[in-house]
PDB file of N, CA and C in Angstrom:
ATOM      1  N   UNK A   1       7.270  23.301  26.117  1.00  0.00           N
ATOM      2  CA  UNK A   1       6.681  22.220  25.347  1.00  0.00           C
ATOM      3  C   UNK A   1       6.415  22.720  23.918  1.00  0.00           C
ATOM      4  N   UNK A   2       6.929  21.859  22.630  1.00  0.00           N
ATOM      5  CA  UNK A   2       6.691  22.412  21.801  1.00  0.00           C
ATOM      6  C   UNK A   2       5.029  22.516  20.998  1.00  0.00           C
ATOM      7  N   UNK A   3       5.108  23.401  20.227  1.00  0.00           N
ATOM      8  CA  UNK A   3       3.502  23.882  19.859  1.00  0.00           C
ATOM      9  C   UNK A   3       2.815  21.968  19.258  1.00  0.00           C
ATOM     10  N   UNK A   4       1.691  21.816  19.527  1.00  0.00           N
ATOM     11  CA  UNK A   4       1.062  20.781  18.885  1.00  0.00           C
ATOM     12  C   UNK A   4       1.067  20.715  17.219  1.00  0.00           C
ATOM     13  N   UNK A   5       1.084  19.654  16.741  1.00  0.00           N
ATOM     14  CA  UNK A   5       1.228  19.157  15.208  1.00  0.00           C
ATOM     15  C   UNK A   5      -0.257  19.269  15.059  1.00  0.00           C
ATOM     16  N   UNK A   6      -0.766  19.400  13.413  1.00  0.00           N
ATOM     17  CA  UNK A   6      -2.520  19.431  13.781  1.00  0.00           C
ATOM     18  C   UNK A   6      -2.671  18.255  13.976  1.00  0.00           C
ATOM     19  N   UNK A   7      -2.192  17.148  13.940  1.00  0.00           N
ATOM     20  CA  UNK A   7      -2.809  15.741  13.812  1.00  0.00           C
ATOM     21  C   UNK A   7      -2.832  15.466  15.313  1.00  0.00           C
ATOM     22  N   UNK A   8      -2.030  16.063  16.147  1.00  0.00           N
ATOM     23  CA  UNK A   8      -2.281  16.338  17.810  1.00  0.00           C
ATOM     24  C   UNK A   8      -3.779  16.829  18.319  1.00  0.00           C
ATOM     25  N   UNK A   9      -3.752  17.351  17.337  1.00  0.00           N
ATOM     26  CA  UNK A   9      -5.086  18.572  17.692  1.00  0.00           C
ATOM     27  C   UNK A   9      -5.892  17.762  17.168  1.00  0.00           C
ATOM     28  N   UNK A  10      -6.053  17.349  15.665  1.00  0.00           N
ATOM     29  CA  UNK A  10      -7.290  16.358  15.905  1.00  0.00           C
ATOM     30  C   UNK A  10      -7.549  15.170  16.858  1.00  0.00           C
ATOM     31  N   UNK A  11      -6.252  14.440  16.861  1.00  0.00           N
ATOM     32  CA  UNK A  11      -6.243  13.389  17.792  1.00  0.00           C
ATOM     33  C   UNK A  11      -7.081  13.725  19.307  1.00  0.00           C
ATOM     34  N   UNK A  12      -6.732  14.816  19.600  1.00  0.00           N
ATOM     35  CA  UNK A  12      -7.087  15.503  21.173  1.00  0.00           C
ATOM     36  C   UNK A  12      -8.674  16.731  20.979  1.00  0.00           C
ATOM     37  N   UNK A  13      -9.294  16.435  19.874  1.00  0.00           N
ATOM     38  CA  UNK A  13     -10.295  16.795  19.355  1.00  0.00           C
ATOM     39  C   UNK A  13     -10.348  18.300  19.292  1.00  0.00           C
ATOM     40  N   UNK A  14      -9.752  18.931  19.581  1.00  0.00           N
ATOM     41  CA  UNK A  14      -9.093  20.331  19.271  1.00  0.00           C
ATOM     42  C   UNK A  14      -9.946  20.675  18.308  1.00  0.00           C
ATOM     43  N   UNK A  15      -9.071  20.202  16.887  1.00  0.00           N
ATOM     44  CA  UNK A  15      -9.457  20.598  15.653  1.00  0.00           C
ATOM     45  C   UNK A  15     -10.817  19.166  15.322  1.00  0.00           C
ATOM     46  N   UNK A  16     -11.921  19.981  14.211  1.00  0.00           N
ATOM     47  CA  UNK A  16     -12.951  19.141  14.048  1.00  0.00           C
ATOM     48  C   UNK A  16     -12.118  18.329  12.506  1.00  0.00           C
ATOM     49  N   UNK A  17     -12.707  17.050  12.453  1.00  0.00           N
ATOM     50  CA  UNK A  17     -11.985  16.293  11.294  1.00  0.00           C
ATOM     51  C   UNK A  17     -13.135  15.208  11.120  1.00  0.00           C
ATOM     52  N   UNK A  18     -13.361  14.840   9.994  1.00  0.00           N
ATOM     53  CA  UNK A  18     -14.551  13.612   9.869  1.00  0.00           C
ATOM     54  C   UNK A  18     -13.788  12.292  10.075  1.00  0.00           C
ATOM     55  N   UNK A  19     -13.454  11.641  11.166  1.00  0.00           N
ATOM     56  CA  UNK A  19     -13.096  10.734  11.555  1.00  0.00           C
ATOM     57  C   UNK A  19     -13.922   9.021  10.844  1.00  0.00           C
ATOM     58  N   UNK A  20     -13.314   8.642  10.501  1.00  0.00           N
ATOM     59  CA  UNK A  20     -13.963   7.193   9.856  1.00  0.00           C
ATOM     60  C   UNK A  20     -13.606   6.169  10.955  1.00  0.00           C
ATOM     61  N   UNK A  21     -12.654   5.928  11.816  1.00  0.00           N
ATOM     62  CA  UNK A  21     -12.659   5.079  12.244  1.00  0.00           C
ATOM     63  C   UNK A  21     -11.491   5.445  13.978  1.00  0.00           C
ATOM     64  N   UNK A  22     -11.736   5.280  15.381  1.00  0.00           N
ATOM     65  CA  UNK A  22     -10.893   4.980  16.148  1.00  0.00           C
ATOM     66  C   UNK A  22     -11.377   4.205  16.908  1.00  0.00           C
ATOM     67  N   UNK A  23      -9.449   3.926  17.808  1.00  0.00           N
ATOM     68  CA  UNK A  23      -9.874   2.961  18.816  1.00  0.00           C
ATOM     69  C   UNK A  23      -8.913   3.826  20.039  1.00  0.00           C
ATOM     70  N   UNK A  24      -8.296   2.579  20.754  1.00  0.00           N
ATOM     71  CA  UNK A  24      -7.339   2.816  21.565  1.00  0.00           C
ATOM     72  C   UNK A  24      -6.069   3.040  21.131  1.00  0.00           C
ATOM     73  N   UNK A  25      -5.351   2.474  19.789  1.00  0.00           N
ATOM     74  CA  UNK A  25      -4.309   2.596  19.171  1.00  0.00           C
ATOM     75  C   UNK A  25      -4.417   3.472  18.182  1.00  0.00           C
ATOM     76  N   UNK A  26      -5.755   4.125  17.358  1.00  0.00           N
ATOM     77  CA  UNK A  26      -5.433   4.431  16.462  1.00  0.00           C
ATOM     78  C   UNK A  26      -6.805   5.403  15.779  1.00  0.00           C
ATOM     79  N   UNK A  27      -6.480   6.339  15.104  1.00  0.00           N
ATOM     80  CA  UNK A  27      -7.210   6.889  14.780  1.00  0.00           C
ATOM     81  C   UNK A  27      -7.286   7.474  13.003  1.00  0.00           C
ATOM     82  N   UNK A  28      -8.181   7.479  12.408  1.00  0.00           N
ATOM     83  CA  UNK A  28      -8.369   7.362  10.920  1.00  0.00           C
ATOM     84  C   UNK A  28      -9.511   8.383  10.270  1.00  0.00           C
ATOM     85  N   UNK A  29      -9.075   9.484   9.631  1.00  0.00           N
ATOM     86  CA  UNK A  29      -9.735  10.979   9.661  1.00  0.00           C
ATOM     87  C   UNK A  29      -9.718  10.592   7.813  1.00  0.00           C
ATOM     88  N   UNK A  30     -10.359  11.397   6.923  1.00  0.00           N
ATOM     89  CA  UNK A  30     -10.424  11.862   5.665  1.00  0.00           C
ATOM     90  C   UNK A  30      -9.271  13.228   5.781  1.00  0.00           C
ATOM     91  N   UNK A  31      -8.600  13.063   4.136  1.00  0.00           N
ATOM     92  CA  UNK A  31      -7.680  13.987   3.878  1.00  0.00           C
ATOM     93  C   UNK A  31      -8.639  15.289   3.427  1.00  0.00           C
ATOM     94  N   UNK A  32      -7.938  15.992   3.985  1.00  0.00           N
ATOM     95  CA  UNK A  32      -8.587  17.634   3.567  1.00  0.00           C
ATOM     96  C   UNK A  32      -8.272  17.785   1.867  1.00  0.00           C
ATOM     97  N   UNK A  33      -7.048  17.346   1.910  1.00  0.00           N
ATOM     98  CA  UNK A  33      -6.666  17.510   0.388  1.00  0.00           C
ATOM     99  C   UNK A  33      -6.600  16.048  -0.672  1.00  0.00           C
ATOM    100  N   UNK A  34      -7.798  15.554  -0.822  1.00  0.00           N
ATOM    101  CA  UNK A  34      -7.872  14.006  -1.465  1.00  0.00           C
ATOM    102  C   UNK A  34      -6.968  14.338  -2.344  1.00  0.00           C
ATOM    103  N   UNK A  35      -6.558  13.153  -2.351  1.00  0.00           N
ATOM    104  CA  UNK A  35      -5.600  12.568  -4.028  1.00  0.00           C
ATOM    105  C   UNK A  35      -6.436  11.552  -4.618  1.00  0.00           C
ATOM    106  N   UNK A  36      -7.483  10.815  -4.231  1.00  0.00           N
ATOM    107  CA  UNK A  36      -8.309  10.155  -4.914  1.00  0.00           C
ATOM    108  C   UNK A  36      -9.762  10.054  -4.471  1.00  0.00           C
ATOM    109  N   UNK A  37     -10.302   9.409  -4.985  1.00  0.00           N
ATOM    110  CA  UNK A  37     -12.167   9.031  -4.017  1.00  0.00           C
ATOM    111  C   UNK A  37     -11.949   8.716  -2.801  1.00  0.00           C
ATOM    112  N   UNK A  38     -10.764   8.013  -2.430  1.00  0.00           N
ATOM    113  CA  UNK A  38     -11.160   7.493  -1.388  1.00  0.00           C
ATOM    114  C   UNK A  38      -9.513   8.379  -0.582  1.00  0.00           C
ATOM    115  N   UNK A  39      -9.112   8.744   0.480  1.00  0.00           N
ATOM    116  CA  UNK A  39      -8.107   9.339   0.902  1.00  0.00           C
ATOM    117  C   UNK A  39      -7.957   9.570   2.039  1.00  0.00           C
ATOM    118  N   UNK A  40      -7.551   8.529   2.816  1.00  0.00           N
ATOM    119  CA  UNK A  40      -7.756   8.380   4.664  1.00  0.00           C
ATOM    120  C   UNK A  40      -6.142   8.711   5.491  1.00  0.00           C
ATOM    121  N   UNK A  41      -6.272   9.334   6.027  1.00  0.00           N
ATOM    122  CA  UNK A  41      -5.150   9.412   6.854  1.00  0.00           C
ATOM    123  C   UNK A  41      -5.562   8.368   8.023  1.00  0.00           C
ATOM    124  N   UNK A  42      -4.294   7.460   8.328  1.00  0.00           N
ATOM    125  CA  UNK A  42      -4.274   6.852  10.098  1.00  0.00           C
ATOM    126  C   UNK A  42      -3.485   7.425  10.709  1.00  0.00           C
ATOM    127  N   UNK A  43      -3.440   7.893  12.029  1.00  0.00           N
ATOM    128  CA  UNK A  43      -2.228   8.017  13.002  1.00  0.00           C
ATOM    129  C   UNK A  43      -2.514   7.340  13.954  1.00  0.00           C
ATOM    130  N   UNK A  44      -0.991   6.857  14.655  1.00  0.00           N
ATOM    131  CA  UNK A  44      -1.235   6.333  16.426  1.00  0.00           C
ATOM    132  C   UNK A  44      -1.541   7.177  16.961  1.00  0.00           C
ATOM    133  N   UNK A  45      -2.183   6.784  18.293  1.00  0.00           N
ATOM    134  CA  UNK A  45      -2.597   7.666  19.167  1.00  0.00           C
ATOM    135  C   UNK A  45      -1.319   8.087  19.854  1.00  0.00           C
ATOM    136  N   UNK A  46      -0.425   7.202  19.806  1.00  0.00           N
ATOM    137  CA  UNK A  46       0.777   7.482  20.520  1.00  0.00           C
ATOM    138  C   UNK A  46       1.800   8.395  19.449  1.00  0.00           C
ATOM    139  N   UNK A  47       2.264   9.207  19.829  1.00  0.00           N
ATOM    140  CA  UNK A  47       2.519  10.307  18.689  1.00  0.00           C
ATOM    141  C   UNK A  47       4.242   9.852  18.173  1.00  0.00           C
ATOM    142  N   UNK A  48       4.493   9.468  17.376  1.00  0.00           N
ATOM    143  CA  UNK A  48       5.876   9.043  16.915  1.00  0.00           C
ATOM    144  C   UNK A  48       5.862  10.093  15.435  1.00  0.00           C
ATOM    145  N   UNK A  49       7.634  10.984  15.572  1.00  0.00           N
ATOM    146  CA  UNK A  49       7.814  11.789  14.135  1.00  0.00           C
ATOM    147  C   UNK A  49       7.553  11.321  13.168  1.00  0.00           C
ATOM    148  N   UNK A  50       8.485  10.023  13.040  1.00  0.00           N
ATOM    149  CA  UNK A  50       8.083   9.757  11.441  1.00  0.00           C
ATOM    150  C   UNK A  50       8.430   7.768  11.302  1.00  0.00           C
ATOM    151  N   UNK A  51       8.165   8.072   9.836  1.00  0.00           N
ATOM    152  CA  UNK A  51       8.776   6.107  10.056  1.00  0.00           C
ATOM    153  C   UNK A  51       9.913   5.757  10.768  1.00  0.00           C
ATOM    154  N   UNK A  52      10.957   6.598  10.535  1.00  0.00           N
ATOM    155  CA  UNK A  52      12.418   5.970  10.895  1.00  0.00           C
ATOM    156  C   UNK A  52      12.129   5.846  12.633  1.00  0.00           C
ATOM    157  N   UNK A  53      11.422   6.312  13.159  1.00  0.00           N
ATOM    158  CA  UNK A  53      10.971   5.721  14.535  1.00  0.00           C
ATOM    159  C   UNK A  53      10.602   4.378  14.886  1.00  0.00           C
ATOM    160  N   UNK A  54       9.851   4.117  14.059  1.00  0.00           N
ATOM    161  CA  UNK A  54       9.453   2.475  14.029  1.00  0.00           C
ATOM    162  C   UNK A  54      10.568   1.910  14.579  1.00  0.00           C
ATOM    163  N   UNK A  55      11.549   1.623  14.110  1.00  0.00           N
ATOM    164  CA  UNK A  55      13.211   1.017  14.365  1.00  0.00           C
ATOM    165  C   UNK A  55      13.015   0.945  15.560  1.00  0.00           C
ATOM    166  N   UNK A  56      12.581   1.909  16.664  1.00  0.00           N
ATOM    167  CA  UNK A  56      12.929   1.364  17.905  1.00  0.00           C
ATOM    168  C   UNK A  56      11.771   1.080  18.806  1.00  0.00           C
ATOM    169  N   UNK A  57      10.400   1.842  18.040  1.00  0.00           N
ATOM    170  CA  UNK A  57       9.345   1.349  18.676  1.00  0.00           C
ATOM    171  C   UNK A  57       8.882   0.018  19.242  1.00  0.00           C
ATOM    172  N   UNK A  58       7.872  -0.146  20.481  1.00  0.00           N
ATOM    173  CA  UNK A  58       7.727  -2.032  20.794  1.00  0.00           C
ATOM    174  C   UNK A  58       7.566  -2.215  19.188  1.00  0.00           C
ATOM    175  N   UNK A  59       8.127  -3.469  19.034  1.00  0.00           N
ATOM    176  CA  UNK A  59       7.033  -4.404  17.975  1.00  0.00           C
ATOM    177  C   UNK A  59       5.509  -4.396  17.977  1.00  0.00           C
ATOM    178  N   UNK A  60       5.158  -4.553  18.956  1.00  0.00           N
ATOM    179  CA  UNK A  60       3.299  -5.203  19.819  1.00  0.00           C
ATOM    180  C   UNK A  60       2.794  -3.994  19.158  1.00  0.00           C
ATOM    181  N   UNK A  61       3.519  -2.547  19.097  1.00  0.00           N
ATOM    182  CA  UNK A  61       2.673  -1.703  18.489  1.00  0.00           C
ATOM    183  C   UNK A  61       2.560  -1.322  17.380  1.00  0.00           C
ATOM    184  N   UNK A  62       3.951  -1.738  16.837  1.00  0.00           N
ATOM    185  CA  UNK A  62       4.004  -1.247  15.038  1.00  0.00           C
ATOM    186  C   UNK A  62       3.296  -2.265  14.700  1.00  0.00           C
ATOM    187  N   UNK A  63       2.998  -2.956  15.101  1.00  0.00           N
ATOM    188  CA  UNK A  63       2.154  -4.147  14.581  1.00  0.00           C
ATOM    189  C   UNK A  63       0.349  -4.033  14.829  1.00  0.00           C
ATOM    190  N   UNK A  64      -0.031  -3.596  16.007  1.00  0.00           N
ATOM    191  CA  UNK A  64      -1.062  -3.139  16.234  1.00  0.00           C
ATOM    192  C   UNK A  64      -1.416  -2.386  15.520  1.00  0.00           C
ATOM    193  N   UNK A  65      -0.334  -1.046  15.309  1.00  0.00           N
ATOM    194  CA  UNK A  65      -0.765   0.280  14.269  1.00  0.00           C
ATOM    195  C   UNK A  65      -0.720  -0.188  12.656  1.00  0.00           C
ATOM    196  N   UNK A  66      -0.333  -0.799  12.038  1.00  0.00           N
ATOM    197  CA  UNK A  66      -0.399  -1.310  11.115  1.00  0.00           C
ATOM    198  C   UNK A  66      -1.965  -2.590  10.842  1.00  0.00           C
ATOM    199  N   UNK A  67      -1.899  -3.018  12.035  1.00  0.00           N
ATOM    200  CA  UNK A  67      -3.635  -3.995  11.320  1.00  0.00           C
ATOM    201  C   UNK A  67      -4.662  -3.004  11.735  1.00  0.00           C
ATOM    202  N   UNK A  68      -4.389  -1.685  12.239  1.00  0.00           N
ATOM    203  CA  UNK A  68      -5.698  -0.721  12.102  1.00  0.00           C
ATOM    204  C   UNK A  68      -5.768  -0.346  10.566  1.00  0.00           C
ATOM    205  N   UNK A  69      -4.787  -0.008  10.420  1.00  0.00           N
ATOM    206  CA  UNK A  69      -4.221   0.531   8.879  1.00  0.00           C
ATOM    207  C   UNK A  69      -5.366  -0.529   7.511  1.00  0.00           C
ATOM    208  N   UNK A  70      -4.849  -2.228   7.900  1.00  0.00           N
ATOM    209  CA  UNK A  70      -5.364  -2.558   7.023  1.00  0.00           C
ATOM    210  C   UNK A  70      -6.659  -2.736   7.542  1.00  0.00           C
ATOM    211  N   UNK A  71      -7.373  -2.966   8.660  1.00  0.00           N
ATOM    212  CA  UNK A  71      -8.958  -2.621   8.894  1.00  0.00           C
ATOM    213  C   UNK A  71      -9.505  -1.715   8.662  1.00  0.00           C
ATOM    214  N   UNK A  72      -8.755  -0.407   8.307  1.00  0.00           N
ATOM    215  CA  UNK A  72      -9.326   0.860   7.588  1.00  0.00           C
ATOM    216  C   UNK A  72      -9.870   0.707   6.563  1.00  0.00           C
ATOM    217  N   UNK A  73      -8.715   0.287   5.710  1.00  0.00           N
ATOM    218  CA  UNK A  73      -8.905   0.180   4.490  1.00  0.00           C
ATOM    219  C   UNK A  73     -10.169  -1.310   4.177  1.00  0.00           C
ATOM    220  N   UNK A  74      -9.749  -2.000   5.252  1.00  0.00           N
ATOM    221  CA  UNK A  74     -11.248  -3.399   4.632  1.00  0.00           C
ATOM    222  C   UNK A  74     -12.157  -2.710   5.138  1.00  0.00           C
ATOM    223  N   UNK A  75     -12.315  -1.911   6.198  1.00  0.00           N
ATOM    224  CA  UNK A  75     -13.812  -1.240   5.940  1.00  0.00           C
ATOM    225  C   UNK A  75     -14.125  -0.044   5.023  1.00  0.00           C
ATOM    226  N   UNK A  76     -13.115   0.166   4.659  1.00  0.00           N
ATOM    227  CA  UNK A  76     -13.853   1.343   3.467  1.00  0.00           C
ATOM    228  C   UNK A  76     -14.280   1.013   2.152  1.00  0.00           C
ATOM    229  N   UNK A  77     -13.907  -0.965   2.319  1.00  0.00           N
ATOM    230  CA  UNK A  77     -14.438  -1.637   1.082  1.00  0.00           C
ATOM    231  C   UNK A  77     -13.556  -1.640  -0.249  1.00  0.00           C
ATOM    232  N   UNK A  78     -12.288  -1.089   0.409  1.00  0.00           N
ATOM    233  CA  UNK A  78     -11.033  -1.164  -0.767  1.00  0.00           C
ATOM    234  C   UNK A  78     -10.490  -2.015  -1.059  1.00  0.00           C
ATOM    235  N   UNK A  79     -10.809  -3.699  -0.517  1.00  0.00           N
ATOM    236  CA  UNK A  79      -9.939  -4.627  -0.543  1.00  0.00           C
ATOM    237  C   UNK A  79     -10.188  -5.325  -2.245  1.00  0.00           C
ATOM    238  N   UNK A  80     -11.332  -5.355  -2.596  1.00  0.00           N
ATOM    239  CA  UNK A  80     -11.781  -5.808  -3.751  1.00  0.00           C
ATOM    240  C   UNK A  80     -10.892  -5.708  -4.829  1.00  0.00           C
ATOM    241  N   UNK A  81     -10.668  -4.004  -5.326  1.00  0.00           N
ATOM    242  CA  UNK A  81      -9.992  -3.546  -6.308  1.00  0.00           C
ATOM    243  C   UNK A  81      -8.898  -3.150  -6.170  1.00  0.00           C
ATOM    244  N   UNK A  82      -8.183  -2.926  -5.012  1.00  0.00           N
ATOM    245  CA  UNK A  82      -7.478  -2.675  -4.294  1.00  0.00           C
ATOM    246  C   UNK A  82      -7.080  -1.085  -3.810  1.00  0.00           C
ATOM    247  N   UNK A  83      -5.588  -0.802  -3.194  1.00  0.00           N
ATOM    248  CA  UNK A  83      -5.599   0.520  -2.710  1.00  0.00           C
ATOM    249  C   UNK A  83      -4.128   0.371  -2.572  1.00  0.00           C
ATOM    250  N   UNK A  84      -3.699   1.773  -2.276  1.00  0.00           N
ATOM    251  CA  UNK A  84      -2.173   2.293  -2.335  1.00  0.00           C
ATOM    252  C   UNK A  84      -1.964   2.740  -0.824  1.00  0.00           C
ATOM    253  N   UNK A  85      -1.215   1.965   0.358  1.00  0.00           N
ATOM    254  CA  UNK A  85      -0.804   2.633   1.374  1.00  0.00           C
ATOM    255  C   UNK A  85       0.120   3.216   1.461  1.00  0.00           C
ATOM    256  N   UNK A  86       0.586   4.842   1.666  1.00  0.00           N
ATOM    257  CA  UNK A  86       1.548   5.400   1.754  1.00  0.00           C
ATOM    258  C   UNK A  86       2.226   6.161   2.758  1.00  0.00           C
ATOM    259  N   UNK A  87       3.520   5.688   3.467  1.00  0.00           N
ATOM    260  CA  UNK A  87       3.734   6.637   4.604  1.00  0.00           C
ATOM    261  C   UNK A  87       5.132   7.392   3.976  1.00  0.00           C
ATOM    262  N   UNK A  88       4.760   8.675   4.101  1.00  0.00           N
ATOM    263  CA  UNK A  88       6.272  10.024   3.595  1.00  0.00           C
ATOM    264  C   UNK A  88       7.018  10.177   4.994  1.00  0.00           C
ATOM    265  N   UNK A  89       8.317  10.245   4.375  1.00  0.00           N
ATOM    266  CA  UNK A  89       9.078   9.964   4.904  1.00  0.00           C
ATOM    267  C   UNK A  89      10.207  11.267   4.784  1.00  0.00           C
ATOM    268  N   UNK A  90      10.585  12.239   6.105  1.00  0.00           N
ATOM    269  CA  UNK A  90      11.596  13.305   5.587  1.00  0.00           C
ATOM    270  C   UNK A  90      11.380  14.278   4.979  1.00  0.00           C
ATOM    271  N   UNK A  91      12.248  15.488   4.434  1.00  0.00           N
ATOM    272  CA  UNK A  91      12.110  16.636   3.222  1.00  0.00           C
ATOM    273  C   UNK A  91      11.977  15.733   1.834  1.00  0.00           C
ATOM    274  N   UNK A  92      12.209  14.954   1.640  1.00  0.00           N
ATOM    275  CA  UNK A  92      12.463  14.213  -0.135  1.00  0.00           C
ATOM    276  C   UNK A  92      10.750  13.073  -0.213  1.00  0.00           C
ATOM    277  N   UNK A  93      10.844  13.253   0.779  1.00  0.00           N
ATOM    278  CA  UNK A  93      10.115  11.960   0.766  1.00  0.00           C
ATOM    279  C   UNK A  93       8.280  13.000   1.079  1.00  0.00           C
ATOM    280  N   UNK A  94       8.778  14.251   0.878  1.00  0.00           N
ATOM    281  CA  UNK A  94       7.050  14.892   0.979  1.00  0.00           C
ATOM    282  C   UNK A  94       6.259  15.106   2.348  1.00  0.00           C
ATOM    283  N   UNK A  95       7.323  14.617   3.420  1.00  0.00           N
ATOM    284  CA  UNK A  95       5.994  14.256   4.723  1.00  0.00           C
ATOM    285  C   UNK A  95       6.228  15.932   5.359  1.00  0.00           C
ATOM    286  N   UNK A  96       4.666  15.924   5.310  1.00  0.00           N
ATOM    287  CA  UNK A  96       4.394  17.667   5.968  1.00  0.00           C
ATOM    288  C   UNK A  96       4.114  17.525   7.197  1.00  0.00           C
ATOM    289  N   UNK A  97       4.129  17.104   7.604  1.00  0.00           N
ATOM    290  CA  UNK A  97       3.159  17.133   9.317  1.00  0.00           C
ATOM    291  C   UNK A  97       4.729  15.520  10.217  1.00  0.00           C
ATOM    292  N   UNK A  98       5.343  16.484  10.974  1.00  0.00           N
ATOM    293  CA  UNK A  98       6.244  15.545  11.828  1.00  0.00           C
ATOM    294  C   UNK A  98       5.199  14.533  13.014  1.00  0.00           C
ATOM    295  N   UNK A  99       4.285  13.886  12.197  1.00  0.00           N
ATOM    296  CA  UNK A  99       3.561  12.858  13.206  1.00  0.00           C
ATOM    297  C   UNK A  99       3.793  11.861  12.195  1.00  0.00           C
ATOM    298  N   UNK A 100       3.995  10.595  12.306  1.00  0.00           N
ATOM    299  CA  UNK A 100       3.951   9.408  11.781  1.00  0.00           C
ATOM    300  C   UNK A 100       2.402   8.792  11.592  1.00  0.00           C
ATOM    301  N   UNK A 101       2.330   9.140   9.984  1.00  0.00           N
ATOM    302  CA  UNK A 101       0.876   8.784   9.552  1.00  0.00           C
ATOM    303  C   UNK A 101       0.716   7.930   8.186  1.00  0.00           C
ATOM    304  N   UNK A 102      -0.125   7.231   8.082  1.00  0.00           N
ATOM    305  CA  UNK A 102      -0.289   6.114   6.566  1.00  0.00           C
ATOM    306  C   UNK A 102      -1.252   7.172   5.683  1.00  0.00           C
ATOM    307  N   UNK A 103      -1.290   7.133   4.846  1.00  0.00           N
ATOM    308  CA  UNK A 103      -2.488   7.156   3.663  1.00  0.00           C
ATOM    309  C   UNK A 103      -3.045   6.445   3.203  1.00  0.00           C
ATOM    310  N   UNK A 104      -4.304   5.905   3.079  1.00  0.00           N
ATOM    311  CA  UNK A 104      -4.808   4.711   2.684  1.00  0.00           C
ATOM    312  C   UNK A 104      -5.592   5.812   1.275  1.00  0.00           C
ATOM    313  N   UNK A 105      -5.438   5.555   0.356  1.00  0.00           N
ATOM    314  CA  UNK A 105      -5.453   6.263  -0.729  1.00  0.00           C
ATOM    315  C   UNK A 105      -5.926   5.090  -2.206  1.00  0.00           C
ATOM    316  N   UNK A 106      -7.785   5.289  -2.095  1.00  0.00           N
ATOM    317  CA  UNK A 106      -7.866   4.205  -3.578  1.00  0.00           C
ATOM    318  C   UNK A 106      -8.965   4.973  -4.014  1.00  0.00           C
ATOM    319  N   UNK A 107     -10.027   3.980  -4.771  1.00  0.00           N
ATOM    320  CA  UNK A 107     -11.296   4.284  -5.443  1.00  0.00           C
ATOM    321  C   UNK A 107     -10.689   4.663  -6.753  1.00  0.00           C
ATOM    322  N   UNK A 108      -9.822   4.455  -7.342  1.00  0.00           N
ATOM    323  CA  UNK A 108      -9.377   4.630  -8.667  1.00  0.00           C
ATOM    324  C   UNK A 108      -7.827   3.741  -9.019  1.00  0.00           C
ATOM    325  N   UNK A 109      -7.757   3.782 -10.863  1.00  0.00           N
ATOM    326  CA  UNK A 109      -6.439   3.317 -10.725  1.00  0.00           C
ATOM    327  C   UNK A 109      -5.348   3.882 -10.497  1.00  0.00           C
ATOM    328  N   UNK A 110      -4.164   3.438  -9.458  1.00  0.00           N
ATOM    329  CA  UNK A 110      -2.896   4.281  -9.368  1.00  0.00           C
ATOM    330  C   UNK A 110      -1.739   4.159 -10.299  1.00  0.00           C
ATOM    331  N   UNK A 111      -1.489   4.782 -10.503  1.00  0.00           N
ATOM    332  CA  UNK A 111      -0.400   4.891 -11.555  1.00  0.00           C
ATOM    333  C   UNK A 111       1.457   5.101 -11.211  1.00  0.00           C
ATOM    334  N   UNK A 112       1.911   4.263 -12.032  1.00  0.00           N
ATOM    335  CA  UNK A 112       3.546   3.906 -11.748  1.00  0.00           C
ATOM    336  C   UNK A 112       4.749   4.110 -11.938  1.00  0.00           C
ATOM    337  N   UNK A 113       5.393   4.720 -11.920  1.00  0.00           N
ATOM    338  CA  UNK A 113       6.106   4.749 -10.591  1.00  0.00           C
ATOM    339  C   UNK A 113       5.656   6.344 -10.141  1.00  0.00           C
ATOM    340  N   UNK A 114       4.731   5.869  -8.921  1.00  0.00           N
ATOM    341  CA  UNK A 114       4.062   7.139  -7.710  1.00  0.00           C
ATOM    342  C   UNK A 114       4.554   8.569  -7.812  1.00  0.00           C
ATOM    343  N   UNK A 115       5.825   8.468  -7.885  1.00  0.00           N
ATOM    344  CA  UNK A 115       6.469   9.844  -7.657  1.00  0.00           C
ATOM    345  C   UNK A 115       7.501  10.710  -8.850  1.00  0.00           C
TER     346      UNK A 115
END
């Protein structure tokens, strides 16, 4: 079995993480390394690599995992001014950790084009 991802380990409480928000689908920790005031990681509980998984995942759940995503973010009170959701994708695309995770990333203005 291969070694656990840390987001395994927090998910499975392993590793300690200041968790803001879970349920049954989904779970929503603070980034160790903010990019802004506000900087939330979500993951499913159900562990998928990366986006290009979605493609074959149920619907019932990319859909589930996605309105945790935006209930994260309306409870952290970001809806007002708004916020930047970001999921990396691949070597080009920045994603470090092979678990399929959002960034809910605001409390300031973001600036364009991201990358």
């Amino acid at each position: 079995m291969p070694e656990k991802t840390i987001f395994e380990k927090i998910r499975d409480k392993e590793i300690k993480s200041e968790i803001v928000f879970e349920d049954d689908v989904a779970i929503a920790f603070k980034d160790v390394n903010p990019q802004a005031p506000v900087h939330i990681l979500v993951i499913p509980r159900q562990r998928l690599a990366g986006f290009p998984e979605l493609k074959s995942a149920d619907p019932t759940f990319v859909g589930a995992f996605i309105a945790r995503v935006a209930r994260v973010a309306g409870e952290l009170g970001l809806e007002k001014d708004g916020y930047r959701i970001v999921f990396n994708s691949g070597k080009n695309g920045q994603q470090s950790v092979d678990y399929l995770h959002a960034h809910i990333i605001g409390g300031r203005q973001m600036g364009w084009p991201p990358g």
